[in-house]
N, C-alpha and C. Protein backbone atom coordinates (compact mmCIF):
# COMPACT_ATOMS: atom_id res chain seq x y z
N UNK A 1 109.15 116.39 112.39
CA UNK A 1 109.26 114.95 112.45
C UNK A 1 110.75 114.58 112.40
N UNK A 2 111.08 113.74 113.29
CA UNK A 2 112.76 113.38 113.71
C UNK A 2 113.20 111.58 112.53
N UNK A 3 112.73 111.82 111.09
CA UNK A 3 113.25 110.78 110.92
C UNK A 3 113.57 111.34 109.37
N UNK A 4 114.41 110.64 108.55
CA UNK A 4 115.02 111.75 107.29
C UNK A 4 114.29 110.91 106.52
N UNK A 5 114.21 111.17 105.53
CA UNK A 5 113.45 110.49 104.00
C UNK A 5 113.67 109.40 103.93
N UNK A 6 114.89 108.86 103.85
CA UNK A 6 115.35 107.51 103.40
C UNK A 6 114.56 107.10 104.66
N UNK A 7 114.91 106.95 105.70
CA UNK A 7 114.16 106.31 107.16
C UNK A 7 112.84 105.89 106.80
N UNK A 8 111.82 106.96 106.44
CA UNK A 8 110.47 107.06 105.68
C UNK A 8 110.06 106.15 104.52
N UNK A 9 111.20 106.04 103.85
CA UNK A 9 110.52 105.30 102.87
C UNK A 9 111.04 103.84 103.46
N UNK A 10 112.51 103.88 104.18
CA UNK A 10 112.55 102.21 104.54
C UNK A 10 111.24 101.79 105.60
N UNK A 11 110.63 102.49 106.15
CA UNK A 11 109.82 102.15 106.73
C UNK A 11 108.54 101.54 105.91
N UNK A 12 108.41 102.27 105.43
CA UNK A 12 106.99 102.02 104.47
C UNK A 12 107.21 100.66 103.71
N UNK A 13 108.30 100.75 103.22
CA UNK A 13 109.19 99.52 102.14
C UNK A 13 108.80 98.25 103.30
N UNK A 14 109.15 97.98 104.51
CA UNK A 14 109.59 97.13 105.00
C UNK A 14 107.41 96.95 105.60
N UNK A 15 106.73 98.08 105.63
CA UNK A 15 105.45 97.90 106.17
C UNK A 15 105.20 96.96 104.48
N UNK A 16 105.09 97.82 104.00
CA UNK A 16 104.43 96.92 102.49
C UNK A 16 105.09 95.39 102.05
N UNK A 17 106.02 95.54 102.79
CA UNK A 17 106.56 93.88 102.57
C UNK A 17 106.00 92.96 103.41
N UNK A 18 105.28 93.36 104.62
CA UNK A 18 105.02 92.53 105.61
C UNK A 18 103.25 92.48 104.96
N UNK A 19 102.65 93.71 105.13
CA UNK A 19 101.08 93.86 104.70
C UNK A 19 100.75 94.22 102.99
N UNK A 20 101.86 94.38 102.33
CA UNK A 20 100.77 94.36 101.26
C UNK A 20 100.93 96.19 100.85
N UNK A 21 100.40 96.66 99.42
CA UNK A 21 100.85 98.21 99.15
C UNK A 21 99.58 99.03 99.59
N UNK A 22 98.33 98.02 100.75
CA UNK A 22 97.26 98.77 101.40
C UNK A 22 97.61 99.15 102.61
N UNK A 23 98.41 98.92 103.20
CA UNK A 23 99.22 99.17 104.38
C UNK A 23 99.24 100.69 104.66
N UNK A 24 98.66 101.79 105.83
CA UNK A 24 98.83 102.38 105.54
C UNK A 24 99.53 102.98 106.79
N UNK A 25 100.91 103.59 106.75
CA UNK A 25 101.42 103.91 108.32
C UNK A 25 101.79 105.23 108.58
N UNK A 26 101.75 105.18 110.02
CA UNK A 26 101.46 106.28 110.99
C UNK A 26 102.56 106.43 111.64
N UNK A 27 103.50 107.51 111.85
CA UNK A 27 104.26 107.82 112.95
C UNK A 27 103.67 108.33 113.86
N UNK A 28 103.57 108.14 115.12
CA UNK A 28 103.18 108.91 116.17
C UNK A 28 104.31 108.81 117.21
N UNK A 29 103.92 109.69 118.53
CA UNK A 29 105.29 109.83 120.10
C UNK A 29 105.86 110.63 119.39
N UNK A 30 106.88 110.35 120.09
CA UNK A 30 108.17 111.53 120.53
C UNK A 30 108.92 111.78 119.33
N UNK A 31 108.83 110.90 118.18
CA UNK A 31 109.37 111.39 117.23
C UNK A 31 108.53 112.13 115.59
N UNK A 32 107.32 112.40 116.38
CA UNK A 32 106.52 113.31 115.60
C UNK A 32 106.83 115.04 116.46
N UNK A 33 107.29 114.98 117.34
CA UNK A 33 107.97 116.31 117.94
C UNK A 33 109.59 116.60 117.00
N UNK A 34 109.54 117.88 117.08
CA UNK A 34 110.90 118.12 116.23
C UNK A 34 111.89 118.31 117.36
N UNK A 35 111.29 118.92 118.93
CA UNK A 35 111.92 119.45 119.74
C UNK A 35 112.64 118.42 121.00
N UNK A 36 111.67 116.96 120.34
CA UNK A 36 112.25 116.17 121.71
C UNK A 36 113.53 115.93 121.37
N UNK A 37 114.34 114.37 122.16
CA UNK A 37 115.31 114.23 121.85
C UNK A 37 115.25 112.36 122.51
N UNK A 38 115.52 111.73 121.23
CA UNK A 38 115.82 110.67 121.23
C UNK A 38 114.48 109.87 121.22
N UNK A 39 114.47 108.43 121.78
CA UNK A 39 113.29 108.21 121.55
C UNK A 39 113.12 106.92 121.01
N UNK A 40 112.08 106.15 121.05
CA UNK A 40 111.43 104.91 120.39
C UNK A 40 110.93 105.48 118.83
N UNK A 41 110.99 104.32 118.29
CA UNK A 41 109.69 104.43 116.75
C UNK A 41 108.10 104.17 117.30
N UNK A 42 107.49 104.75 117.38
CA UNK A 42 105.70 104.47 117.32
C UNK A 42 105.55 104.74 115.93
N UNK A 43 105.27 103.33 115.40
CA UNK A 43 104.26 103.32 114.39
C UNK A 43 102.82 102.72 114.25
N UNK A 44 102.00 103.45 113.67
CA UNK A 44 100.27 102.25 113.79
C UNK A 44 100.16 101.92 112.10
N UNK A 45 100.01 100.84 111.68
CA UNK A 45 99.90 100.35 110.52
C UNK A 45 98.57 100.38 110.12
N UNK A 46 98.03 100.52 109.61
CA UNK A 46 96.49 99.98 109.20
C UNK A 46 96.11 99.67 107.78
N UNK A 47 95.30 98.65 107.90
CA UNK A 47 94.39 97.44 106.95
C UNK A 47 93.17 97.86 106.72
N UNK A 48 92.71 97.20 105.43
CA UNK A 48 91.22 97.48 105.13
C UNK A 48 91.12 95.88 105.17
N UNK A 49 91.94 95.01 105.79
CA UNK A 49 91.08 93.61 105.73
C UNK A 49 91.42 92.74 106.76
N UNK A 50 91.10 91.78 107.40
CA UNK A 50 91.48 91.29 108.12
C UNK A 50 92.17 90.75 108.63
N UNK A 51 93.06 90.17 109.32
CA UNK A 51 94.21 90.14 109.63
C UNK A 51 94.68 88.41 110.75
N UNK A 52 95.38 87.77 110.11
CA UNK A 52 95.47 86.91 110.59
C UNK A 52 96.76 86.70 111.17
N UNK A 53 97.14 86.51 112.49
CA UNK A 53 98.21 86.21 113.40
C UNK A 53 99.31 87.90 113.36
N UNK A 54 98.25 89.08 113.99
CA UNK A 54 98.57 90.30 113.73
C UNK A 54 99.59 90.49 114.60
N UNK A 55 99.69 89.94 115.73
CA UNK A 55 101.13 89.82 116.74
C UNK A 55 102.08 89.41 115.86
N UNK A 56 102.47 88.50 115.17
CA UNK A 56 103.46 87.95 113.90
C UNK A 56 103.95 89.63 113.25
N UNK A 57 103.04 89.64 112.41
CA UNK A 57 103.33 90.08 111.42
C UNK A 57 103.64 91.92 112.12
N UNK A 58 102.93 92.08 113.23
CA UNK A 58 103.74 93.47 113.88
C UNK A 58 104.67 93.73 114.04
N UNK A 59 105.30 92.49 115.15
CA UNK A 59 106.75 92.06 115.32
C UNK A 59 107.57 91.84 114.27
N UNK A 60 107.03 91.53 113.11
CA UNK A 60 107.98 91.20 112.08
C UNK A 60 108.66 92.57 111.51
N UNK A 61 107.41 93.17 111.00
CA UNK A 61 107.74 95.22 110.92
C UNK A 61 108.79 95.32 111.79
N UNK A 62 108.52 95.42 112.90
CA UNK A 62 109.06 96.37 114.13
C UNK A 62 110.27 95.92 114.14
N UNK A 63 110.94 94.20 113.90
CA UNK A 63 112.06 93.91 113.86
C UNK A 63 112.71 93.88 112.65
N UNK A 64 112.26 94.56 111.39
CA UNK A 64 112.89 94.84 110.13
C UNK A 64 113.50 96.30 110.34
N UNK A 65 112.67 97.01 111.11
CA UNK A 65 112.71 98.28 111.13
C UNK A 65 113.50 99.14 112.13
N UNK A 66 113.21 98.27 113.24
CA UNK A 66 114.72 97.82 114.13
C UNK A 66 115.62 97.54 113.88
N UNK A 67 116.38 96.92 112.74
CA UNK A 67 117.28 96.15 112.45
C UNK A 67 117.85 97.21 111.34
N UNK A 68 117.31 97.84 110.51
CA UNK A 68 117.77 98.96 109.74
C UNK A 68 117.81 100.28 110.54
N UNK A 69 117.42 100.72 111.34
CA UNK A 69 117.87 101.62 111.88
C UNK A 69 118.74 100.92 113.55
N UNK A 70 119.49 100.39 113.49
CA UNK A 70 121.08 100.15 113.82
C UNK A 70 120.16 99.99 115.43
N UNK A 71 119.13 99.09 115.26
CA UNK A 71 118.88 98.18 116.55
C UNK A 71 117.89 99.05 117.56
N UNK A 72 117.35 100.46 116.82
CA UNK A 72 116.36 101.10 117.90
C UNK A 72 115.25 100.65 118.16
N UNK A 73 114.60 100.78 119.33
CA UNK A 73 113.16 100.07 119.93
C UNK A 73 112.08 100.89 118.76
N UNK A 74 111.45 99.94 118.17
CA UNK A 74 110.34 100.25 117.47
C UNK A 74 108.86 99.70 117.68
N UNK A 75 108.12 100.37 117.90
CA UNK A 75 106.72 99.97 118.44
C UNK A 75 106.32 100.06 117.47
N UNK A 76 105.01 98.97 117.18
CA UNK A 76 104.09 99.07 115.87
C UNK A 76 102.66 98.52 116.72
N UNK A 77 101.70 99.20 116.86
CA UNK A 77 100.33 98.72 116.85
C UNK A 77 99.46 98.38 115.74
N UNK A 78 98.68 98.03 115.22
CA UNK A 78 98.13 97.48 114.32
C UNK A 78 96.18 97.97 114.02
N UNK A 79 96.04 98.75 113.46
CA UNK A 79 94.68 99.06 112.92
C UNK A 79 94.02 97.94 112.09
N UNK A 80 93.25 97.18 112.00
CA UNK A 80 91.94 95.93 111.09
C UNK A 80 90.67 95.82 111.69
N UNK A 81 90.06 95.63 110.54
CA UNK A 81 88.21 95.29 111.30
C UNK A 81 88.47 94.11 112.34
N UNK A 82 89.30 93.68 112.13
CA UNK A 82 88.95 92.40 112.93
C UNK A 82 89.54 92.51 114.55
N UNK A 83 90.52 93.29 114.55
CA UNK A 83 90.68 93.93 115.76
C UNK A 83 90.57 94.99 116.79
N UNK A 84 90.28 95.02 117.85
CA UNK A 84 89.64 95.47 118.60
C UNK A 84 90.37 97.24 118.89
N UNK A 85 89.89 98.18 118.62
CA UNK A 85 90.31 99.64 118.80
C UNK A 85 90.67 99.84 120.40
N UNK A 86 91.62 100.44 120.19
CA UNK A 86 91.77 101.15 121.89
C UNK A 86 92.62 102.39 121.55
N UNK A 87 92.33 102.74 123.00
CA UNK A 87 92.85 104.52 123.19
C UNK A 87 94.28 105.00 122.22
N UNK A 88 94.66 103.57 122.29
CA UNK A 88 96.27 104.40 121.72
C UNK A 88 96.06 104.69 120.11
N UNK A 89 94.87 103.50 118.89
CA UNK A 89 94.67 104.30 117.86
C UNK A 89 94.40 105.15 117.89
N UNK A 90 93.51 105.93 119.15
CA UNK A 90 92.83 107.54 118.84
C UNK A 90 93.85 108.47 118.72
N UNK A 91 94.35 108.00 119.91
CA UNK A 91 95.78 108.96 119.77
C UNK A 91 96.60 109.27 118.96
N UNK A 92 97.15 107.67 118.01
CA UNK A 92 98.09 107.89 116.89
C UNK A 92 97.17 108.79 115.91
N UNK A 93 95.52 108.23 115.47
CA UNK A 93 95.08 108.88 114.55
C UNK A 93 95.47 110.32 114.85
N UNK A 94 95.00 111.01 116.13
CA UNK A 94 94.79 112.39 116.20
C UNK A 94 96.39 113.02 116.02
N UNK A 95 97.31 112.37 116.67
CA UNK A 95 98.70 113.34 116.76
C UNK A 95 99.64 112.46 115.84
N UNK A 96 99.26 111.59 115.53
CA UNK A 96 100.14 110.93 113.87
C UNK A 96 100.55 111.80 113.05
N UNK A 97 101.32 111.80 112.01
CA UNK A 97 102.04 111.59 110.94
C UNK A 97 101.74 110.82 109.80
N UNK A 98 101.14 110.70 108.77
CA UNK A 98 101.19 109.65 108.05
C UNK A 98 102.73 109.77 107.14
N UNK A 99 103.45 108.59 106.88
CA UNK A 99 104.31 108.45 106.05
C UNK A 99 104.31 107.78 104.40
């Protein structure tokens, strides 16, 4: 995994500030490879509750998390009952990272 400890926990820090200490996140892509090189953040967050104005509060992550690591593109998809599953959770679940 291509991100150092501190990275890890600012991540998590900045997920639990947005969702709460049920928040639970996922690295997945290119920086769950040790061998690639360079790269976006894929993260999938996930909830045990429902989720209101989940575009907000993704973007909000992704641009905290962006903004501490010195402006890199960070993707965040979002796991809740209330929203609708697609291919890319299967994926993060199966080749994720949890942090």
């Amino acid at each position: 995994m291509r991100l150092t400890l501190s990275q890890i926990e600012m991540i998590r820090n900045n997920a639990q500030l947005v969702f709460g200490k049920i928040v639970r996140v996922t690295l997945f892509g290119s920086r769950v490879d040790d061998q690639a090189k360079g790269g976006d953040v894929d993260l999938m967050l996930e909830v045990p509750n429902i989720v209101d104005e989940p575009a907000l509060l993704s973007a909000r992550v992704a641009a905290r998390v962006s903004r501490a690591m010195n402006g890199r593109k960070v993707d965040v998809i979002l796991k809740a009952p209330n929203l609708k599953s697609q291919p890319i959770h299967e994926i993060a679940t199966r080749d994720g990272v949890i942090l």
